[in-house]
N, C-alpha and C. Protein backbone atom coordinates (compact mmCIF):
# COMPACT_ATOMS: atom_id res chain seq x y z
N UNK A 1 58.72 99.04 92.34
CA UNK A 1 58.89 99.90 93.48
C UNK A 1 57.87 101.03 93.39
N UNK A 2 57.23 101.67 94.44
CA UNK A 2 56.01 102.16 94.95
C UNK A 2 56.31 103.58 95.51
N UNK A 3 56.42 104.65 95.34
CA UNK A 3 56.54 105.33 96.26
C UNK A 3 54.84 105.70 96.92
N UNK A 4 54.79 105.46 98.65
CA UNK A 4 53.45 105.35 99.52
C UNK A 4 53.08 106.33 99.78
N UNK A 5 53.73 107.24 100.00
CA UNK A 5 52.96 108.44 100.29
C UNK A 5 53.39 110.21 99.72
N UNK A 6 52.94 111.17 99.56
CA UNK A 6 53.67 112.20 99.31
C UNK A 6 52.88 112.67 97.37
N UNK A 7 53.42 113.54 96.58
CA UNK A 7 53.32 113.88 95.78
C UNK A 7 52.98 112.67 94.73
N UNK A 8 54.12 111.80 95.02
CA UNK A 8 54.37 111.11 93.88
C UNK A 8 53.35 109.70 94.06
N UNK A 9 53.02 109.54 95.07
CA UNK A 9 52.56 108.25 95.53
C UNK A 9 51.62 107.50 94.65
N UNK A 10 51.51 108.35 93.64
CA UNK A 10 50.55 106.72 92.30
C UNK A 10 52.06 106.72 91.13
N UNK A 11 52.70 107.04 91.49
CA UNK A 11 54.10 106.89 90.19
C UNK A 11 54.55 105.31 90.23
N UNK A 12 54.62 104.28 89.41
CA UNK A 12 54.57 103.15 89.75
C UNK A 12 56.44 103.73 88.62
N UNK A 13 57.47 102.89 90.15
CA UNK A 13 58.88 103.38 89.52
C UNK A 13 59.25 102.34 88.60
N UNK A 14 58.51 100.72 88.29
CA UNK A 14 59.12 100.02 87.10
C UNK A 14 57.99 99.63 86.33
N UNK A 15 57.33 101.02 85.75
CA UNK A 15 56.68 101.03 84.78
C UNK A 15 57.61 100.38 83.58
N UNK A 16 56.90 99.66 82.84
CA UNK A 16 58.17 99.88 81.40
C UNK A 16 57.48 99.74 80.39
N UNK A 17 57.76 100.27 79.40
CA UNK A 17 57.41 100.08 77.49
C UNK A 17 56.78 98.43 77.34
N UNK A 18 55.59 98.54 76.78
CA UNK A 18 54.49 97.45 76.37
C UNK A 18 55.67 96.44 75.53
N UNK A 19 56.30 97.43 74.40
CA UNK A 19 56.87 96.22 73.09
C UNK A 19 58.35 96.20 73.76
N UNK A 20 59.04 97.04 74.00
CA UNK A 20 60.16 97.18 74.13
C UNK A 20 60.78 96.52 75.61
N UNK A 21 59.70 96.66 76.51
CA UNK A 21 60.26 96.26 78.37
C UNK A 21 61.16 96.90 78.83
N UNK A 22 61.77 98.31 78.44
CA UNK A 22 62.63 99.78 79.21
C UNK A 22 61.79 99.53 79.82
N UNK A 23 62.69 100.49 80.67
CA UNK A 23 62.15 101.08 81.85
C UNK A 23 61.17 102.82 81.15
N UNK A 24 60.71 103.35 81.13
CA UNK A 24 59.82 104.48 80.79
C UNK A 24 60.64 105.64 80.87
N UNK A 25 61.28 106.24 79.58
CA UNK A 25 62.01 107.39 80.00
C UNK A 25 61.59 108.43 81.18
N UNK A 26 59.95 108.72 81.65
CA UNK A 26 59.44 109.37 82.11
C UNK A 26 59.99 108.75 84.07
N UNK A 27 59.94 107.29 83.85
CA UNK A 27 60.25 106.80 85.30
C UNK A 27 61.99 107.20 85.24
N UNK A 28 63.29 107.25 84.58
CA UNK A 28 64.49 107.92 84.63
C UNK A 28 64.40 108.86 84.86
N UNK A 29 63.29 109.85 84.16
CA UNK A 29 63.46 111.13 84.94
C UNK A 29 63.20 111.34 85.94
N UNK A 30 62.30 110.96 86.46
CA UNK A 30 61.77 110.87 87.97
C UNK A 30 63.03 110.88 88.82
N UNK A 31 63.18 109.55 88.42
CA UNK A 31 64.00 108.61 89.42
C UNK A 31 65.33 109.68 89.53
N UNK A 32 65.88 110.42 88.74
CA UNK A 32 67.07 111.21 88.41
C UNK A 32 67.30 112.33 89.06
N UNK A 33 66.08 113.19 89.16
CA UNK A 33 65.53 114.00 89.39
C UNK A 33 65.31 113.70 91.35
N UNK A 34 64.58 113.02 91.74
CA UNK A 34 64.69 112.55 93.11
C UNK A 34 66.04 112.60 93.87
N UNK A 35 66.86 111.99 93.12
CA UNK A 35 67.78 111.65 93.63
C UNK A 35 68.23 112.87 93.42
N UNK A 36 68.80 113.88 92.70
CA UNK A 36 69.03 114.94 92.60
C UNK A 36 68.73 115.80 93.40
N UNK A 37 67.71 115.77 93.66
CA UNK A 37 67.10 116.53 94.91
C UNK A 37 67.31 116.43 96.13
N UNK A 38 67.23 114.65 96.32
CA UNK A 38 68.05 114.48 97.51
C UNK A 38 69.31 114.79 97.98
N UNK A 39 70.43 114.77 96.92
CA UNK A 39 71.77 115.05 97.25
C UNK A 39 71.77 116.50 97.27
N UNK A 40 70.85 117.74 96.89
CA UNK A 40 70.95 118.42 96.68
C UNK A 40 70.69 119.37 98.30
N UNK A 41 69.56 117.89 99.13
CA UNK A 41 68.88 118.40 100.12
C UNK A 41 69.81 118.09 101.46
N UNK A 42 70.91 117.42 101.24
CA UNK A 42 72.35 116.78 101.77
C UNK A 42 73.55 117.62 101.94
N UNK A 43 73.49 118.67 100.73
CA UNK A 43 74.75 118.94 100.51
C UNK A 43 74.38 120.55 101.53
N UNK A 44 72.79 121.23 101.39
CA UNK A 44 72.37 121.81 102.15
C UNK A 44 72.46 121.84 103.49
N UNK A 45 72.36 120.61 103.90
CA UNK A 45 71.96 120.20 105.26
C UNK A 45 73.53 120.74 105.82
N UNK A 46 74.52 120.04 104.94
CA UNK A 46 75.86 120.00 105.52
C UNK A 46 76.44 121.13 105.59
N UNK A 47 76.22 122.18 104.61
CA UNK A 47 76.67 123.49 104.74
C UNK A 47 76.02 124.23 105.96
N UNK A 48 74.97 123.93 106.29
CA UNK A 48 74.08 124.51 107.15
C UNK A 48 75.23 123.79 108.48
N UNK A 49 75.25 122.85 108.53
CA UNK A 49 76.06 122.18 109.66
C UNK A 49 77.14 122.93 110.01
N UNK A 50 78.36 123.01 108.71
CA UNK A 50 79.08 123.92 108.99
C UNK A 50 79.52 125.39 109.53
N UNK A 51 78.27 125.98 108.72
CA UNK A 51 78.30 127.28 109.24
C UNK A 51 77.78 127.55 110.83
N UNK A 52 77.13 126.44 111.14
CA UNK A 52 76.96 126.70 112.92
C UNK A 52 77.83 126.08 113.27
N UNK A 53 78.92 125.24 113.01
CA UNK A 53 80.14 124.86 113.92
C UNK A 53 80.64 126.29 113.65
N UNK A 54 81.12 126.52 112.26
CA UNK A 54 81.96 127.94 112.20
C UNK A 54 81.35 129.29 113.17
N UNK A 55 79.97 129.20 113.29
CA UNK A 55 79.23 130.38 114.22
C UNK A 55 79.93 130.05 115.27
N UNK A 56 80.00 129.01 115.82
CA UNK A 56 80.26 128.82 117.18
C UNK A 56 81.28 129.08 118.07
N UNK A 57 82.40 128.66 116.38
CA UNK A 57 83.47 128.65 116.81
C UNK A 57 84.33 130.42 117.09
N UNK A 58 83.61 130.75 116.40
CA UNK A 58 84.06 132.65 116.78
C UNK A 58 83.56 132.90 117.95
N UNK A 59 82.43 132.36 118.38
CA UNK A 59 81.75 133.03 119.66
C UNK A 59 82.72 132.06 120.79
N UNK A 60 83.83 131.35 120.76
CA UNK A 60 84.63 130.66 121.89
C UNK A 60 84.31 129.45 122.01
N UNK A 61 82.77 128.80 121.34
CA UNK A 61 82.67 127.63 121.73
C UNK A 61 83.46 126.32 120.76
N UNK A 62 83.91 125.46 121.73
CA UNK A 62 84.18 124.54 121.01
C UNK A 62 83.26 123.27 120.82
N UNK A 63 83.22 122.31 119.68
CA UNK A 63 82.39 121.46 119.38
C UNK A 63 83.00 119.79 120.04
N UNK A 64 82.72 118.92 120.15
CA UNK A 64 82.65 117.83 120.45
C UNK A 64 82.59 117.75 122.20
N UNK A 65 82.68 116.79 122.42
CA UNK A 65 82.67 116.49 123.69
C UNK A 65 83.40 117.15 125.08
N UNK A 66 82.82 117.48 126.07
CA UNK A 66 83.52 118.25 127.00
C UNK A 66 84.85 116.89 127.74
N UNK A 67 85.64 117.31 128.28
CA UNK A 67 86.94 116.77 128.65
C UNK A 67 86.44 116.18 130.25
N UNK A 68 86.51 114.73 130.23
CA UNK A 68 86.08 114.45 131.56
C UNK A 68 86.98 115.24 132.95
N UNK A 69 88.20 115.14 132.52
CA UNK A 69 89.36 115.90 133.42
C UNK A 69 89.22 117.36 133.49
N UNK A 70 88.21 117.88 134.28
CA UNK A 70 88.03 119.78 134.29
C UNK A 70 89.49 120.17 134.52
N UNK A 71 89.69 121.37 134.03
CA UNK A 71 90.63 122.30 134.31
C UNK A 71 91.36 122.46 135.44
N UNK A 72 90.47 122.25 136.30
CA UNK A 72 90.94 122.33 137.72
C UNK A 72 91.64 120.96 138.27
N UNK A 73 91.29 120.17 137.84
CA UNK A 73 91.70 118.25 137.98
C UNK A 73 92.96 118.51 136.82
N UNK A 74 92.82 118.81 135.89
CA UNK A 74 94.07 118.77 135.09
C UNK A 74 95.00 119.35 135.66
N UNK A 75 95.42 120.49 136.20
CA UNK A 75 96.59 121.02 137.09
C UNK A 75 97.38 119.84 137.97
N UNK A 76 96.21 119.39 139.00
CA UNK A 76 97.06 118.38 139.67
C UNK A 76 97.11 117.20 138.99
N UNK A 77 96.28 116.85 138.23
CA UNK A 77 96.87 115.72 137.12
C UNK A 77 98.11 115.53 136.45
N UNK A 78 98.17 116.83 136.18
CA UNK A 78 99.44 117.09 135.66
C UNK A 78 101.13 117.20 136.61
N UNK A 79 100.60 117.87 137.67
CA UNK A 79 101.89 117.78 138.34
C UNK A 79 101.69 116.39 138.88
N UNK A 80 100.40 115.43 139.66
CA UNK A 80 101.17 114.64 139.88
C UNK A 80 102.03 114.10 138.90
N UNK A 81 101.87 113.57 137.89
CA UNK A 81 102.36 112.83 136.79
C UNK A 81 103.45 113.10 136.50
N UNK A 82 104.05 114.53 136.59
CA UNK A 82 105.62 114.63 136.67
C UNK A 82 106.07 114.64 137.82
N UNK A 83 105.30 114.14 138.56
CA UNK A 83 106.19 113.59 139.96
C UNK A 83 106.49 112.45 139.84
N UNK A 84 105.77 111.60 138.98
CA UNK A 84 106.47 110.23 138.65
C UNK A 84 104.77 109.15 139.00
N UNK A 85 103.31 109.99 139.50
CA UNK A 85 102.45 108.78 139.24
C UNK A 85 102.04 108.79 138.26
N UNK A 86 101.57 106.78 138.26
CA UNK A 86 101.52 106.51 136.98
C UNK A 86 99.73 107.06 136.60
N UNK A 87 99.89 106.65 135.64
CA UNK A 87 98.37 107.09 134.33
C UNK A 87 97.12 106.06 135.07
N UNK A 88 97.57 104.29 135.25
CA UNK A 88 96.88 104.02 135.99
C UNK A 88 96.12 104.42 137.45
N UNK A 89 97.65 104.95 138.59
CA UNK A 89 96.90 105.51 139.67
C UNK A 89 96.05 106.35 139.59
N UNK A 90 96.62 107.65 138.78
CA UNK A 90 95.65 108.78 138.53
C UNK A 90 94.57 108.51 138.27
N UNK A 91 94.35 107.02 137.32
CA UNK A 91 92.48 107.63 137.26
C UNK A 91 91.56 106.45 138.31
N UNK A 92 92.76 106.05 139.00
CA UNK A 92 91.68 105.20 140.03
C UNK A 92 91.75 106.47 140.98
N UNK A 93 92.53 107.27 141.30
CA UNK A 93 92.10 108.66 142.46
C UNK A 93 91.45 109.49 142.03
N UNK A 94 91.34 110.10 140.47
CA UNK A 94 90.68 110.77 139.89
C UNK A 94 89.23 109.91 139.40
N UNK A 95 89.03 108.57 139.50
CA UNK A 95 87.77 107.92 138.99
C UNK A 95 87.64 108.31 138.11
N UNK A 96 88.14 108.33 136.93
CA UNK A 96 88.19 108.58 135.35
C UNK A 96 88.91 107.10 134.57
N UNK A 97 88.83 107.36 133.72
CA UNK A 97 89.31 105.92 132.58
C UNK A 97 91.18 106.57 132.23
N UNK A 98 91.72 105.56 132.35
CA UNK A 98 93.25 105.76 131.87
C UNK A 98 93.08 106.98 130.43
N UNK A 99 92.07 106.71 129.84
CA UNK A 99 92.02 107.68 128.53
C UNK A 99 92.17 109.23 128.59
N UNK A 100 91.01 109.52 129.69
CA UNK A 100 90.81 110.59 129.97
C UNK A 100 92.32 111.13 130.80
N UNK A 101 92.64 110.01 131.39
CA UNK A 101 94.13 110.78 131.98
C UNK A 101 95.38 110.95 131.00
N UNK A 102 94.95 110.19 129.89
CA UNK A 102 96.33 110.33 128.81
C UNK A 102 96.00 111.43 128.03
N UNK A 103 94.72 111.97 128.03
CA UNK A 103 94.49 113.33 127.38
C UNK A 103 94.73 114.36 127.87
N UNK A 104 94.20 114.25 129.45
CA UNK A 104 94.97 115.33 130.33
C UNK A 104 96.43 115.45 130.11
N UNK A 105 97.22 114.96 130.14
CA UNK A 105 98.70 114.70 130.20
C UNK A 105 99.20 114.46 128.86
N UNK A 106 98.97 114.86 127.55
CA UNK A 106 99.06 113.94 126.17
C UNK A 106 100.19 114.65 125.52
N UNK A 107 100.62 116.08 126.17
CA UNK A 107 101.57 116.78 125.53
C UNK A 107 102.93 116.37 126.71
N UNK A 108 102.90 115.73 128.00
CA UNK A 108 103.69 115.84 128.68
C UNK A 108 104.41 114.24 128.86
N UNK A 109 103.70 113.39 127.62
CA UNK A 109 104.39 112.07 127.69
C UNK A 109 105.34 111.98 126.49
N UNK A 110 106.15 110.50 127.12
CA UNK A 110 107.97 110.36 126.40
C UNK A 110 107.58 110.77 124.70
N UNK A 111 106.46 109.94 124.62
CA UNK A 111 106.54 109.78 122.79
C UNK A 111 105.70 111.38 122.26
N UNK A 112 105.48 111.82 123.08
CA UNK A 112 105.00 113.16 122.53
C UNK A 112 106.09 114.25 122.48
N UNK A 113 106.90 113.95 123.37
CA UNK A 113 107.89 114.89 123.99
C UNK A 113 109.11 114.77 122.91
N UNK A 114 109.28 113.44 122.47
CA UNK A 114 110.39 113.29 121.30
C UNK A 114 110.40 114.03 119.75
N UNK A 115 109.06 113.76 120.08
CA UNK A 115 108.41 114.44 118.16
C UNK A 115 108.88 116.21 118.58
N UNK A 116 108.12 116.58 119.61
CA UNK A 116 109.07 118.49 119.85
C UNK A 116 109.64 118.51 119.91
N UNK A 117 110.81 117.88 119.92
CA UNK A 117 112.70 118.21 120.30
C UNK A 117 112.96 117.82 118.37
N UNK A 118 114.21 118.67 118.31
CA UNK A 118 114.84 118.41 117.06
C UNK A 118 115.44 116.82 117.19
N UNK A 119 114.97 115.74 117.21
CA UNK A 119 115.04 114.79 117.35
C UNK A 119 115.07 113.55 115.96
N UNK A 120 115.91 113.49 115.15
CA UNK A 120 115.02 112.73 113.72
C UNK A 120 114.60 111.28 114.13
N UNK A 121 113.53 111.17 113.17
CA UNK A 121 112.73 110.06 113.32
C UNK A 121 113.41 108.50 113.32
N UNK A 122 114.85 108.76 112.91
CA UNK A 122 115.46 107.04 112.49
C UNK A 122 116.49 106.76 114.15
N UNK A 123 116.58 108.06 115.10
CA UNK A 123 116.92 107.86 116.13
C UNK A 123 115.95 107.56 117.41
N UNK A 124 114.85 107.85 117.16
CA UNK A 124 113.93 107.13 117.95
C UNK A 124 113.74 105.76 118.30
N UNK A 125 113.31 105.56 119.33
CA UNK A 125 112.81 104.30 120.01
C UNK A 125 112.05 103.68 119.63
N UNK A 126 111.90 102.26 118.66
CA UNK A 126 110.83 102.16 119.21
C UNK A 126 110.41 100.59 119.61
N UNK A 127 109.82 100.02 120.14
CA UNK A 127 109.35 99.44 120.86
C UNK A 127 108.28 98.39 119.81
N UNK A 128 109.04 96.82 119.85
CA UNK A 128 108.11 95.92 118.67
C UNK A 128 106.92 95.06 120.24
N UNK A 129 105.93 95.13 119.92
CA UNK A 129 104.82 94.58 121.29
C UNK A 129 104.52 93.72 120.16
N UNK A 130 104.65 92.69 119.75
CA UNK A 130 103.91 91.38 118.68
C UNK A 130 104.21 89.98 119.12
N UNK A 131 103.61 89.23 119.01
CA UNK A 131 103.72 88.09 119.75
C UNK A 131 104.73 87.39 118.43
N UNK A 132 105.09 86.05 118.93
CA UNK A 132 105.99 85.18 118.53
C UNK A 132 107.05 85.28 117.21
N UNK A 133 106.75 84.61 116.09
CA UNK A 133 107.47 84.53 114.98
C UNK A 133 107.11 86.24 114.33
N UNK A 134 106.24 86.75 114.70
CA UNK A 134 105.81 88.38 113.36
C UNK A 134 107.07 88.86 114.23
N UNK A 135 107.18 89.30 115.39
CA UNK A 135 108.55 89.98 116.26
C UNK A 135 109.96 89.57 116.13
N UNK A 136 109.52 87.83 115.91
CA UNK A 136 111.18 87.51 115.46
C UNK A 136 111.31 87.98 113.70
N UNK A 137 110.61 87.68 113.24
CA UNK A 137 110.86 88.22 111.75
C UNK A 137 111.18 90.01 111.53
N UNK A 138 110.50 90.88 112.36
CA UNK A 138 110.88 92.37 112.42
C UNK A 138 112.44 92.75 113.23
N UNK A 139 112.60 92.04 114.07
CA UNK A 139 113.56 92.26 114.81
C UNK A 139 115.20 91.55 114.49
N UNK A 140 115.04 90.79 113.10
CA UNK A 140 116.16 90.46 112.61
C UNK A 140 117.04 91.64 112.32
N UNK A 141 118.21 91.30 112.80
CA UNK A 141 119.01 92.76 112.32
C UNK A 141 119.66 92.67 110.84
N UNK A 142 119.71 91.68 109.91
CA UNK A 142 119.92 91.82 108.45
C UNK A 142 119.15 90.99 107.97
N UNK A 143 117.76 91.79 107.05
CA UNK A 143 116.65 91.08 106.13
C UNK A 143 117.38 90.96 105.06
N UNK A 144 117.22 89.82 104.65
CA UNK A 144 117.36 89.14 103.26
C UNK A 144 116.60 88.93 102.65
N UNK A 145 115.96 89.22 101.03
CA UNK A 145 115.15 89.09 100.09
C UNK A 145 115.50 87.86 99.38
N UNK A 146 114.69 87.47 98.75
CA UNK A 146 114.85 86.40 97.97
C UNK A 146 114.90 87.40 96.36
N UNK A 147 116.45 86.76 95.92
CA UNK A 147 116.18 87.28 94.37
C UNK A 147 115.69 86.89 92.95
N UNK A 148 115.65 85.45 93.86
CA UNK A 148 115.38 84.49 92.25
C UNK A 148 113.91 84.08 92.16
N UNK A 149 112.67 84.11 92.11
CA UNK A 149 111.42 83.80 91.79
C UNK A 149 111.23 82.66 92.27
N UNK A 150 110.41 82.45 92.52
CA UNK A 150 110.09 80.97 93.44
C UNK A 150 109.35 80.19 92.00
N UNK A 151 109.51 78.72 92.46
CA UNK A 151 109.29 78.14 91.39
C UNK A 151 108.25 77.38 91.55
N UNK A 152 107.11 76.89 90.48
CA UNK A 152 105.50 76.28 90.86
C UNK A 152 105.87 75.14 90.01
N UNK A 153 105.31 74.58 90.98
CA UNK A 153 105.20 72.70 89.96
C UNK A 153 103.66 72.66 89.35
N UNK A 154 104.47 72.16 88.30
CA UNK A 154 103.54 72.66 86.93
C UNK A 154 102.35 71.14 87.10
């Protein structure tokens, strides 16, 4: 291996010992050392990353993607939807993706709404969607284990 251009570019990286065939303690260091540098030039990069999300985030801005549903579309998004339309209509009138309307609305649906109420988790609903035998096997109402080891023909 060659590095082509830059400082190092006549360093041949699998030099090795005439009698012995190592690799050249001098090519480990290199090689150690590079890499060192690199992670070193990584771990930089990322702190640097952070501290401008963190800048940003004091000055009000938030990071990732803006919300296809503006503020103003979310209001009536929202009331329609507790009027009873569904997630589909909304985004064929709003021309948005069902996604964007379940985000608009994401605190005001059943399974979101159960987790905020003092509600425990073993009284919840829930709902098996699996096709054939995996649904009949979950939906047995008394599982039975096998206790005795299954046996291999020798």
């Amino acid at each position: 291996m060659h590095i082509h251009d830059g400082a190092f570019s006549a360093m041949d990286l699998t030099a090795r010992h005439p009698r012995t065939g190592e690799l050249l303690s001098t090519v480990k260091f290199m090689v150690q050392t590079l890499a060192a540098a690199g992670e070193l030039q990584r771990d930089l990069q990322r702190e640097l990353t952070y501290d401008g999300l963190r800048a940003a985030e004091t000055k009000g801005n938030k990071g990732g993607r803006r919300p296809v549903v503006t503020a103003t579309k979310a209001a009536a998004v929202r009331a329609a939807y507790l009027d009873g339309q569904s997630i589909a209509s909304l985004a064929r009138e709003h021309d948005v993706s069902r996604g964007a309307i379940r985000t608009a609305v994401a605190d005001l649906m059943p399974e979101r709404a159960a987790v905020h109420q003092d509600v425990p988790a073993s009284e919840l609903a829930v709902a098996l969607d699996m096709p054939g035998k995996v649904a009949d096997f979950y939906s047995r109402p008394n599982w039975t284990t096998r206790s005795a080891p299954r046996s291999t023909k020798a």
